[in-house]
N, C-alpha and C. Protein backbone atom coordinates (compact mmCIF):
# COMPACT_ATOMS: atom_id res chain seq x y z
N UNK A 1 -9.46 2.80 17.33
CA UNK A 1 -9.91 1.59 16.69
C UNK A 1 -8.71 0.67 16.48
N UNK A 2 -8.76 -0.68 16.93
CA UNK A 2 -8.01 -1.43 16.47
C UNK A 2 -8.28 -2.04 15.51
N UNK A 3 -7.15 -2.71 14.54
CA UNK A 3 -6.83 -3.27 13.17
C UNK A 3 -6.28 -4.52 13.74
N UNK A 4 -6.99 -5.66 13.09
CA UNK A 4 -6.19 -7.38 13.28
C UNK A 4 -5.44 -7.24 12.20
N UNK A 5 -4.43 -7.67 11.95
CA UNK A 5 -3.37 -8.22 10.87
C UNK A 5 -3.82 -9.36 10.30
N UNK A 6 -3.73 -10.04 9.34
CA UNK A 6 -3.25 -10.99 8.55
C UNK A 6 -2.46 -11.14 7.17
N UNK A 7 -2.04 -11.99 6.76
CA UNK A 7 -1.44 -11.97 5.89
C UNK A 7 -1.87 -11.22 4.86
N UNK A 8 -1.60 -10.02 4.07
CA UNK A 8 -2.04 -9.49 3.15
C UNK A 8 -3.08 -8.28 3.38
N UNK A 9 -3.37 -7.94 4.42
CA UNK A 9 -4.46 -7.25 4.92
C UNK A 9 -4.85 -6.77 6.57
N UNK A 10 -5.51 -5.55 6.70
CA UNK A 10 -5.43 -5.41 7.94
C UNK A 10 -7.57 -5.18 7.51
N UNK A 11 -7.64 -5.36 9.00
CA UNK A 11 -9.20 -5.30 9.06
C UNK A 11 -9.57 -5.29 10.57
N UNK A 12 -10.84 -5.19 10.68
CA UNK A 12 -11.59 -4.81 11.92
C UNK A 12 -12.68 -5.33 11.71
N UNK A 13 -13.57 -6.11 12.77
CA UNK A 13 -14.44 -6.14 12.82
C UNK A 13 -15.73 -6.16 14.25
N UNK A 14 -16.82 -6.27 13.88
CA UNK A 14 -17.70 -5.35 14.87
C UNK A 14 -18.99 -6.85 14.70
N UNK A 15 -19.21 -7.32 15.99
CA UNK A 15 -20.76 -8.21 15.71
C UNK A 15 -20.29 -9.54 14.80
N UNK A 16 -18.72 -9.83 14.77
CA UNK A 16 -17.99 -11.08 13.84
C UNK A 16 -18.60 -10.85 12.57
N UNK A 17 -18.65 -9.56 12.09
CA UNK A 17 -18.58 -8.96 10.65
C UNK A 17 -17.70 -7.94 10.58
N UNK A 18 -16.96 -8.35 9.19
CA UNK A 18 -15.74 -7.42 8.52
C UNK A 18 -16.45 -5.77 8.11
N UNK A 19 -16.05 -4.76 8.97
CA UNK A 19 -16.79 -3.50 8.82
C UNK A 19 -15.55 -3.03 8.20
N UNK A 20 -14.38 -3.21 8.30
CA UNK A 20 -13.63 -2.44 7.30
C UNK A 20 -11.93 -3.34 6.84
N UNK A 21 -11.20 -2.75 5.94
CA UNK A 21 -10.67 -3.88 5.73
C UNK A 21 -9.40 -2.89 4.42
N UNK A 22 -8.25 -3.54 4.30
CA UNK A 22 -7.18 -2.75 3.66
C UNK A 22 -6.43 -4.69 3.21
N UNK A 23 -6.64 -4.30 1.81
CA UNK A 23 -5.85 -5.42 1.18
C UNK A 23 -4.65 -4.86 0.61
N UNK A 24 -3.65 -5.78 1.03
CA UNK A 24 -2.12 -5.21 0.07
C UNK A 24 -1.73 -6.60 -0.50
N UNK A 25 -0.60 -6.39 -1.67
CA UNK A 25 0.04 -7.51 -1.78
C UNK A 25 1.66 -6.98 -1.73
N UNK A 26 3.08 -7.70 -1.07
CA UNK A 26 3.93 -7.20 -1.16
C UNK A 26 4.98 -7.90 -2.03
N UNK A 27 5.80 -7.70 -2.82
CA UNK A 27 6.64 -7.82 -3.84
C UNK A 27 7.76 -6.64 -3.94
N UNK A 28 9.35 -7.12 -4.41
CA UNK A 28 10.24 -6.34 -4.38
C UNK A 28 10.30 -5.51 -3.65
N UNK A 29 9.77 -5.45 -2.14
CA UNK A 29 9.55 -4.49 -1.14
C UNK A 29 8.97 -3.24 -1.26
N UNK A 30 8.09 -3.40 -2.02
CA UNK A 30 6.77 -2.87 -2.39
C UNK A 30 5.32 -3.13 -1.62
N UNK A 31 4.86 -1.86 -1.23
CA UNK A 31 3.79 -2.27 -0.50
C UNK A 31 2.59 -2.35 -1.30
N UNK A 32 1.35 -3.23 -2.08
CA UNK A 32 0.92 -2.42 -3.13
C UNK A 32 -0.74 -2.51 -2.56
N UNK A 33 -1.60 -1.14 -2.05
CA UNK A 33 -2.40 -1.31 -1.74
C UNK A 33 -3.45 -1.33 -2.66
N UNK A 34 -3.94 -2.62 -2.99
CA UNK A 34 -5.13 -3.01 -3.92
C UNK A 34 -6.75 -2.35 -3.53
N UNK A 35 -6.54 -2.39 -2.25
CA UNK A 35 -8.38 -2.22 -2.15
C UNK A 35 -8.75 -2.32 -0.60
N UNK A 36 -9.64 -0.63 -0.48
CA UNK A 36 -9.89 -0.18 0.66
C UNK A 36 -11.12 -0.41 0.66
N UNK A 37 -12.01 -1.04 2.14
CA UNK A 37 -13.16 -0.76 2.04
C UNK A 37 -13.66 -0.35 3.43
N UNK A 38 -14.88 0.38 3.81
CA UNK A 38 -15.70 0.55 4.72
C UNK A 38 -16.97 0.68 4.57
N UNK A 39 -17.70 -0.24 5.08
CA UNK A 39 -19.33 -0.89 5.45
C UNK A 39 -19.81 0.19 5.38
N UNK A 40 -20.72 0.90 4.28
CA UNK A 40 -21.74 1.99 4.65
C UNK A 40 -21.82 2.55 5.91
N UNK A 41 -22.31 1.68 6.49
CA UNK A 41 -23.06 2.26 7.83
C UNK A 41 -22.01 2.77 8.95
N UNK A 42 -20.90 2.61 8.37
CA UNK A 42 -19.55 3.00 9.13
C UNK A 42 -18.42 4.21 8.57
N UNK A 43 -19.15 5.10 7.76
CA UNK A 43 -18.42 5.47 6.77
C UNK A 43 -18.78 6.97 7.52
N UNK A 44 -17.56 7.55 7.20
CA UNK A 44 -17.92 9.22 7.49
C UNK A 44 -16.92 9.29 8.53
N UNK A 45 -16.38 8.55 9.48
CA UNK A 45 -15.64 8.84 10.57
C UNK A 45 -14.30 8.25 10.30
N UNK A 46 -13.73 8.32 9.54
CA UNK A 46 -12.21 8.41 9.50
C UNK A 46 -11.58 6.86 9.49
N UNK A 47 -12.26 6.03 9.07
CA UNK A 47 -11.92 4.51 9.40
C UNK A 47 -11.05 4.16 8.22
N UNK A 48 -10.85 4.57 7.22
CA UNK A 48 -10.28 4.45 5.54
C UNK A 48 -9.12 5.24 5.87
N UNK A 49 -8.93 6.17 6.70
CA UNK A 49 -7.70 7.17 6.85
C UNK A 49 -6.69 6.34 7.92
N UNK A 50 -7.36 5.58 8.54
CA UNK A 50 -6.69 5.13 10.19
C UNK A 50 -5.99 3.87 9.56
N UNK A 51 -6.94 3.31 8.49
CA UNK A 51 -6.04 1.77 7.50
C UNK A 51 -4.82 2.72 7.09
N UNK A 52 -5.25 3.52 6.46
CA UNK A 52 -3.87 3.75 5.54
C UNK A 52 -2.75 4.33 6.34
N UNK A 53 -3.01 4.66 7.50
CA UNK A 53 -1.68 4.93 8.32
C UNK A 53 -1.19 3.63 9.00
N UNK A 54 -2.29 2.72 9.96
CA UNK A 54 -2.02 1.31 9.48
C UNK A 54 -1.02 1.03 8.65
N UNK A 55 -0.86 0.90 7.42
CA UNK A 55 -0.01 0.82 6.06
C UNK A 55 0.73 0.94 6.22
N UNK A 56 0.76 2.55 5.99
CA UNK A 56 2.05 3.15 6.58
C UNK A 56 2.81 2.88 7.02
N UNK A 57 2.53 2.49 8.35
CA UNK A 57 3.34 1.96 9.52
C UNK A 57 4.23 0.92 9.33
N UNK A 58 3.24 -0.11 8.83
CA UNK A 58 3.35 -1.62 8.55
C UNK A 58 4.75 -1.32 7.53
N UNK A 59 4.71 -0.36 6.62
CA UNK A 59 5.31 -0.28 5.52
C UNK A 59 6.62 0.25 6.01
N UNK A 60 6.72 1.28 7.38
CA UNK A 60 8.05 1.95 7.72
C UNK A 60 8.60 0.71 8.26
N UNK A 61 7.97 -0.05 9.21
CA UNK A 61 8.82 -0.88 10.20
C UNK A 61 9.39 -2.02 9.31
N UNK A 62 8.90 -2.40 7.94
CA UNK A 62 9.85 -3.18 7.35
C UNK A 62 10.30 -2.91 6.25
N UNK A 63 10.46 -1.54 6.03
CA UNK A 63 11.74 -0.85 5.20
C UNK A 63 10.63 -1.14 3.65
N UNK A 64 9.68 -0.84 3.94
CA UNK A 64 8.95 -0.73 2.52
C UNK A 64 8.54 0.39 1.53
N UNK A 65 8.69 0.12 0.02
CA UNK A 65 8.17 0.87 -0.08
C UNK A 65 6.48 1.24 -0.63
N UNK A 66 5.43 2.24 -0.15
CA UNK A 66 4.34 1.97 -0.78
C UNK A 66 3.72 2.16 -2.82
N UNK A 67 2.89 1.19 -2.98
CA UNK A 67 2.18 1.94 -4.18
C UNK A 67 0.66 1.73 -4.08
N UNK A 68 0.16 2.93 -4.42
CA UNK A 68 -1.17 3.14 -3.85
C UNK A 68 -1.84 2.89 -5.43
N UNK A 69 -2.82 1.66 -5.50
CA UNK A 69 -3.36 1.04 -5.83
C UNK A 69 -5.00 1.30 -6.36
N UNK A 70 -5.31 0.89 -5.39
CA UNK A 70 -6.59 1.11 -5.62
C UNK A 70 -7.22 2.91 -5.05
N UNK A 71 -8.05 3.53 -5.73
CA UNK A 71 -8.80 4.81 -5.74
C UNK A 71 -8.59 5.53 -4.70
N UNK A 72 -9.06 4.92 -3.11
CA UNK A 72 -8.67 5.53 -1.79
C UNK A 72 -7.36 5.76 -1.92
N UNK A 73 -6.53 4.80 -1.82
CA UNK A 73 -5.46 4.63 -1.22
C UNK A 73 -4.67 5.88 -2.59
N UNK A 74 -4.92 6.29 -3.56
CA UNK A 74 -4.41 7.38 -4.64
C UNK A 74 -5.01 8.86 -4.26
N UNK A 75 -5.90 8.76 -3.77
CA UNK A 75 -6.54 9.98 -3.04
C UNK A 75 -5.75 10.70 -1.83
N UNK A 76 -5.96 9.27 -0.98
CA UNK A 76 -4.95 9.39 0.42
C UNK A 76 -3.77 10.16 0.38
N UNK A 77 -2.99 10.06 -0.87
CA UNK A 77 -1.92 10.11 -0.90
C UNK A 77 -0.99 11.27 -1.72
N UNK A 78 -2.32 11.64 -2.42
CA UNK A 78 -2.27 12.76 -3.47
C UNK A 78 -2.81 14.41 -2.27
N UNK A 79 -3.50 13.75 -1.17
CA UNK A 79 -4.35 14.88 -0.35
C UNK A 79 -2.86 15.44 0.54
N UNK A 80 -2.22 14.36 0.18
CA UNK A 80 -0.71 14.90 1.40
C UNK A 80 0.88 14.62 0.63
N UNK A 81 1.74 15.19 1.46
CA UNK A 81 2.81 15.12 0.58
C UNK A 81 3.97 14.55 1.82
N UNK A 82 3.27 14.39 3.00
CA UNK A 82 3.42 13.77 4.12
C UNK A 82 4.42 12.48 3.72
N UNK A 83 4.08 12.07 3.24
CA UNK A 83 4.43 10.23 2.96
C UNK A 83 5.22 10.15 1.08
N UNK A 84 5.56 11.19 1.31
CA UNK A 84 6.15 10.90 -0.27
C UNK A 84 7.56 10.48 -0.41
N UNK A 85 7.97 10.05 0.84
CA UNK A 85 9.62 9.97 0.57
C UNK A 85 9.56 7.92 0.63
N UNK A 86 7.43 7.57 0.89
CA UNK A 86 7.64 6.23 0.97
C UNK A 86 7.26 5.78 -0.07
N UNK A 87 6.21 6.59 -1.08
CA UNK A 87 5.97 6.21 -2.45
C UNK A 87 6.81 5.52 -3.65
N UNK A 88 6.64 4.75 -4.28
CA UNK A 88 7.07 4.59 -5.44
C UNK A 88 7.19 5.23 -6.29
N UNK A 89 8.03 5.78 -6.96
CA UNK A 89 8.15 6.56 -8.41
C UNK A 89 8.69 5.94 -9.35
């Protein structure tokens, strides 16, 4: 699945409707993810996991660091210990 960029957010969409979507805001090189979503009817197959590596990414290549924000993105992150050297403490 591909993710479009824009400022503040990565998203996808299907039929020129937003089926899924990852809002951040960045400050003091902080990544801070506010709010994950995926369209019901799209939910169950891994589309909320693929944003947050998205993130991730977004977050290694410019020396960021993350704070997980909103509910998903604290779940995500608590399920692994993978990504803890990018967290905020």
């Amino acid at each position: 699945m591909k993710f479009e960029y824009k400022p503040g957010r990565f998203y996808t969409e299907k039929d020129g409707k937003v089926i899924a979507k990852l809002i951040f805001t960045i400050g003091n090189n902080v990544v801070s993810i506010n709010h994950t979503f995926v369209d019901p009817s799209c939910r169950g197959r891994g589309i909320a996991g693929k944003l947050m590596l998205e993130i991730i990414n977004y977050a290694q290549e410019h020396q960021f660091m993350i704070e997980p924000v909103c509910t998903y993105a604290k779940q995500f992150f608590t399920r692994t210990d993978k990504y803890n050297d990018l967290l905020l403490k």
